[in-house]
Structures are given as C-alpha cells and as structure tokens.
Protein backbone atom coordinates (compact mmCIF):
# COMPACT_ATOMS: atom_id res chain seq x y z
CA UNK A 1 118.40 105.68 70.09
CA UNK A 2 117.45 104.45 73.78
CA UNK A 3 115.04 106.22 75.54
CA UNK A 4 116.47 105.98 78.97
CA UNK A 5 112.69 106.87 80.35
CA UNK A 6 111.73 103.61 78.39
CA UNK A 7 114.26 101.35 80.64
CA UNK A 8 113.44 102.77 83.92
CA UNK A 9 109.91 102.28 83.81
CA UNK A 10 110.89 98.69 82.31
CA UNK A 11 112.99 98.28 85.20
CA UNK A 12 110.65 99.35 87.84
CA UNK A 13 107.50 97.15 86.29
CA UNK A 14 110.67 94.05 85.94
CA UNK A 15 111.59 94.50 89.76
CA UNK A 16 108.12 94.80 90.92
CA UNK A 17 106.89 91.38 88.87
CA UNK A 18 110.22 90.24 90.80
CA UNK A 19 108.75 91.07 93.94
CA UNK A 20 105.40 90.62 93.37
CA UNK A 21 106.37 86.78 92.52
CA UNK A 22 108.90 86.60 95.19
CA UNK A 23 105.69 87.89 97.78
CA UNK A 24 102.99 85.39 96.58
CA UNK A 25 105.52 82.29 96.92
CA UNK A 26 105.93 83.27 100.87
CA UNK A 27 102.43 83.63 101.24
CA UNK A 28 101.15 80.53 99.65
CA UNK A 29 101.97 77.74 101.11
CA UNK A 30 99.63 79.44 104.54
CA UNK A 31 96.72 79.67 102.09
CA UNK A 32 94.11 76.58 102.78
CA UNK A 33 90.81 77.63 101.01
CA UNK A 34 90.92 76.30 97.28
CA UNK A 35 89.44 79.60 95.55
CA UNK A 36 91.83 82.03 97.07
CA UNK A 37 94.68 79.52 96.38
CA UNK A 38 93.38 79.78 92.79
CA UNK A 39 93.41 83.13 91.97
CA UNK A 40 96.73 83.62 93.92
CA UNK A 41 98.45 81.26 91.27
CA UNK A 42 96.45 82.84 88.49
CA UNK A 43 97.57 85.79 89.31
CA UNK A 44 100.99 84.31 90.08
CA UNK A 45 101.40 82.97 86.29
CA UNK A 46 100.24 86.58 84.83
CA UNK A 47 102.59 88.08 86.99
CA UNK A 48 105.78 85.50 85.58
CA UNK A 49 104.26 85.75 81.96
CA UNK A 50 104.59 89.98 81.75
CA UNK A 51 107.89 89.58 83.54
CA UNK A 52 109.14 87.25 80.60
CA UNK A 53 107.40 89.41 77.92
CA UNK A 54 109.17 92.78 80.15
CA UNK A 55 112.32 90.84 80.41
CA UNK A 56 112.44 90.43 75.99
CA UNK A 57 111.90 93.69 76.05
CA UNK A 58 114.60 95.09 78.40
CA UNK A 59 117.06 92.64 76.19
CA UNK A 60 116.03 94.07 73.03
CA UNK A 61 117.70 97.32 74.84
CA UNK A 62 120.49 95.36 76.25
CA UNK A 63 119.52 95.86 79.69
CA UNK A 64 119.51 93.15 82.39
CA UNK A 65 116.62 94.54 84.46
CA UNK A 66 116.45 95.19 87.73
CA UNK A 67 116.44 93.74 91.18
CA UNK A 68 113.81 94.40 93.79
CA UNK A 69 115.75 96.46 96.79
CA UNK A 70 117.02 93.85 99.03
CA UNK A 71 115.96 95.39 102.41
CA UNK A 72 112.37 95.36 100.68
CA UNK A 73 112.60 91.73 100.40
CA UNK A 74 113.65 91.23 103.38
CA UNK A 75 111.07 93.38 105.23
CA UNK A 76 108.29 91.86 103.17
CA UNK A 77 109.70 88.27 103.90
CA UNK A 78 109.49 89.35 107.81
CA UNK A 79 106.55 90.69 107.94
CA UNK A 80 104.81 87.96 106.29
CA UNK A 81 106.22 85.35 108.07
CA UNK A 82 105.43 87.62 111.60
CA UNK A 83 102.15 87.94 110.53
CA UNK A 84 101.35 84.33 109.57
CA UNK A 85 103.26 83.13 112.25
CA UNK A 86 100.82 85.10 114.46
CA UNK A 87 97.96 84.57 112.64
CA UNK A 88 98.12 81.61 110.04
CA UNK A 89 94.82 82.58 108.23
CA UNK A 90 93.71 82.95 104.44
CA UNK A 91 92.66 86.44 105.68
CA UNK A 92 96.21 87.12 107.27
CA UNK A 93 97.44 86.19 103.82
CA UNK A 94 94.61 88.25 101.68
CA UNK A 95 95.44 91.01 104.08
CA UNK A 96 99.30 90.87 103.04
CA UNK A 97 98.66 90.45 99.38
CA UNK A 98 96.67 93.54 99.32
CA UNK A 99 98.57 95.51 101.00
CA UNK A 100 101.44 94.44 98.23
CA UNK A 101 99.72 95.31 95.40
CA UNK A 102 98.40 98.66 96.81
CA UNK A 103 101.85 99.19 97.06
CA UNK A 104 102.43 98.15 93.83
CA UNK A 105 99.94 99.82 92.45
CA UNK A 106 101.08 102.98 93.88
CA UNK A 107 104.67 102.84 93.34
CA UNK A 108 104.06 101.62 89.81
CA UNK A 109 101.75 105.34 89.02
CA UNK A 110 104.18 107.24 90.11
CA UNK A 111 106.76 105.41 87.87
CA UNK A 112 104.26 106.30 85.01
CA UNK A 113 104.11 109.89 86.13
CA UNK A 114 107.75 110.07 86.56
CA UNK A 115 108.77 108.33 82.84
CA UNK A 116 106.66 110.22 81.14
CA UNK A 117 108.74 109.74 78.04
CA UNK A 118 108.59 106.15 78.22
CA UNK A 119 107.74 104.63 74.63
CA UNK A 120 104.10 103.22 74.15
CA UNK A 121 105.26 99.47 74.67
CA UNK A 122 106.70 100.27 78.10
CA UNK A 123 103.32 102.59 79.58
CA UNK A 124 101.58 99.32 78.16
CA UNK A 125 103.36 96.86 80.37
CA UNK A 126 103.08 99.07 83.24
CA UNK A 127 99.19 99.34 83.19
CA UNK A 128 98.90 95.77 82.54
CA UNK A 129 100.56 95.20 85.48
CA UNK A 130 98.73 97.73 87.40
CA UNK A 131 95.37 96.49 86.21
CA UNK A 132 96.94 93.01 87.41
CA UNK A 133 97.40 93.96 90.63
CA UNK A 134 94.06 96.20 91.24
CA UNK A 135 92.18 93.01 90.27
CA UNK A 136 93.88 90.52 92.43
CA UNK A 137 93.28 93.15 95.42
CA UNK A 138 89.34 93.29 94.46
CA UNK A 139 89.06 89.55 93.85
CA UNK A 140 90.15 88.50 97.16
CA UNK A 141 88.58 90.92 99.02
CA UNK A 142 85.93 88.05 100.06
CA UNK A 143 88.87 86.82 102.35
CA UNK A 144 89.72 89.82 104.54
C-alpha cells in the first residue's frame, strides 16, 4: 500500500533539490573567488545526487515528482539577477544562497512536521537534505 504522506514529503524534498539546483546555476556564474565557487558546486553535486536517489524512489511509487512552483522560480530568478545586477559580488551571491536554503530549510521542517507518517526512507532524505542545506549556509558564511 502507498503511503500518500511518503510521496508528499518525496515530492516536496524532489521540488526543492529542483530549485535548489535551478538557484545555484543563476548564481554561479557571478561567483569569482575559487573557495566559494567550490563549495557551491559541492554542494551543487549533493544536491543532483539526493535528487536522483529521491527521484528512484518516487518511481518505485510510480510518481513523477514534483515541480518547483513556477512563480517561485521566477521570483528567485529576479531577484537574483536584481541583486547581482546591482551588486555583482561573491557576498551578493552568499547572501542569496543563504537566504535559499534558510528557506529551504524551513519549508522542508515543516514538510517533516506535516508528513508525519512518511516512511523512514522518505524522513531520511528530507534531513539529508536539510543537513545539506544548513551546512552550505554555515560554510559560506566567510563571504557575507
């Protein structure tokens, strides 16, 4: 039997990894020092490898996943390209990517809290990802 709990949070942690991608790709190509470029793109290839691993999972329930709300996109596309078109700094960009993943942070604990049924395999994925993202926002703090 599906636990329907199970594919919403799976959702919610594949649209997020959608966006969280989707952010760092805008944001890159302003980033000049070498060290924040690295652990952007570390973080980057952790975010695409749990998407894959969340993506075999939501097929195993014959679910295509889901999209990232497209007036999200777009607001997070404008505002980083306002922002760096303003200020074209690694600190503009460590700025943005924070603020993403306290958002993504956030939104992903309350998707916890609200699939509380959610098998073991699907919390898992979603505290990976969280523990992703709190890192990321620590590591680059050096750049604000």
């Amino acid at each position: 039997m599906i636990n329907e709990d199970t594919i919403k949070l799976l959702g919610e942690c594949n649209s997020g990894i959608k966006m969280g991608v989707s952010s760092i790709d805008d944001a890159l190509p302003y980033v000049s020092n070498e060290k924040l470029k690295n652990l952007i793109n570390s973080c980057k290839q952790e975010h695409e490898k749990l998407g894959n691993e969340t993506h075999e999972t939501l097929n195993k329930y014959h679910d295509s996943g889901k999209e990232p709300s497209p007036i999200a996109k777009s607001m997070s596309w404008i505002k980083t390209n306002v922002m760096l078109t303003l200020n074209e700094s690694d600190s503009t960009v460590a700025d943005l990517i924070t603020e993403g993943c306290n958002m993504g942070v956030k939104s992903l604990n309350k998707y916890l809290n609200q699939y509380k049924n959610a098998e073991d395999k699907a919390k898992d994925i979603a505290k990976r990802l969280i523990n992703i993202e709190e890192r990321l926002a620590i590591d680059i703090r050096e750049f604000l």
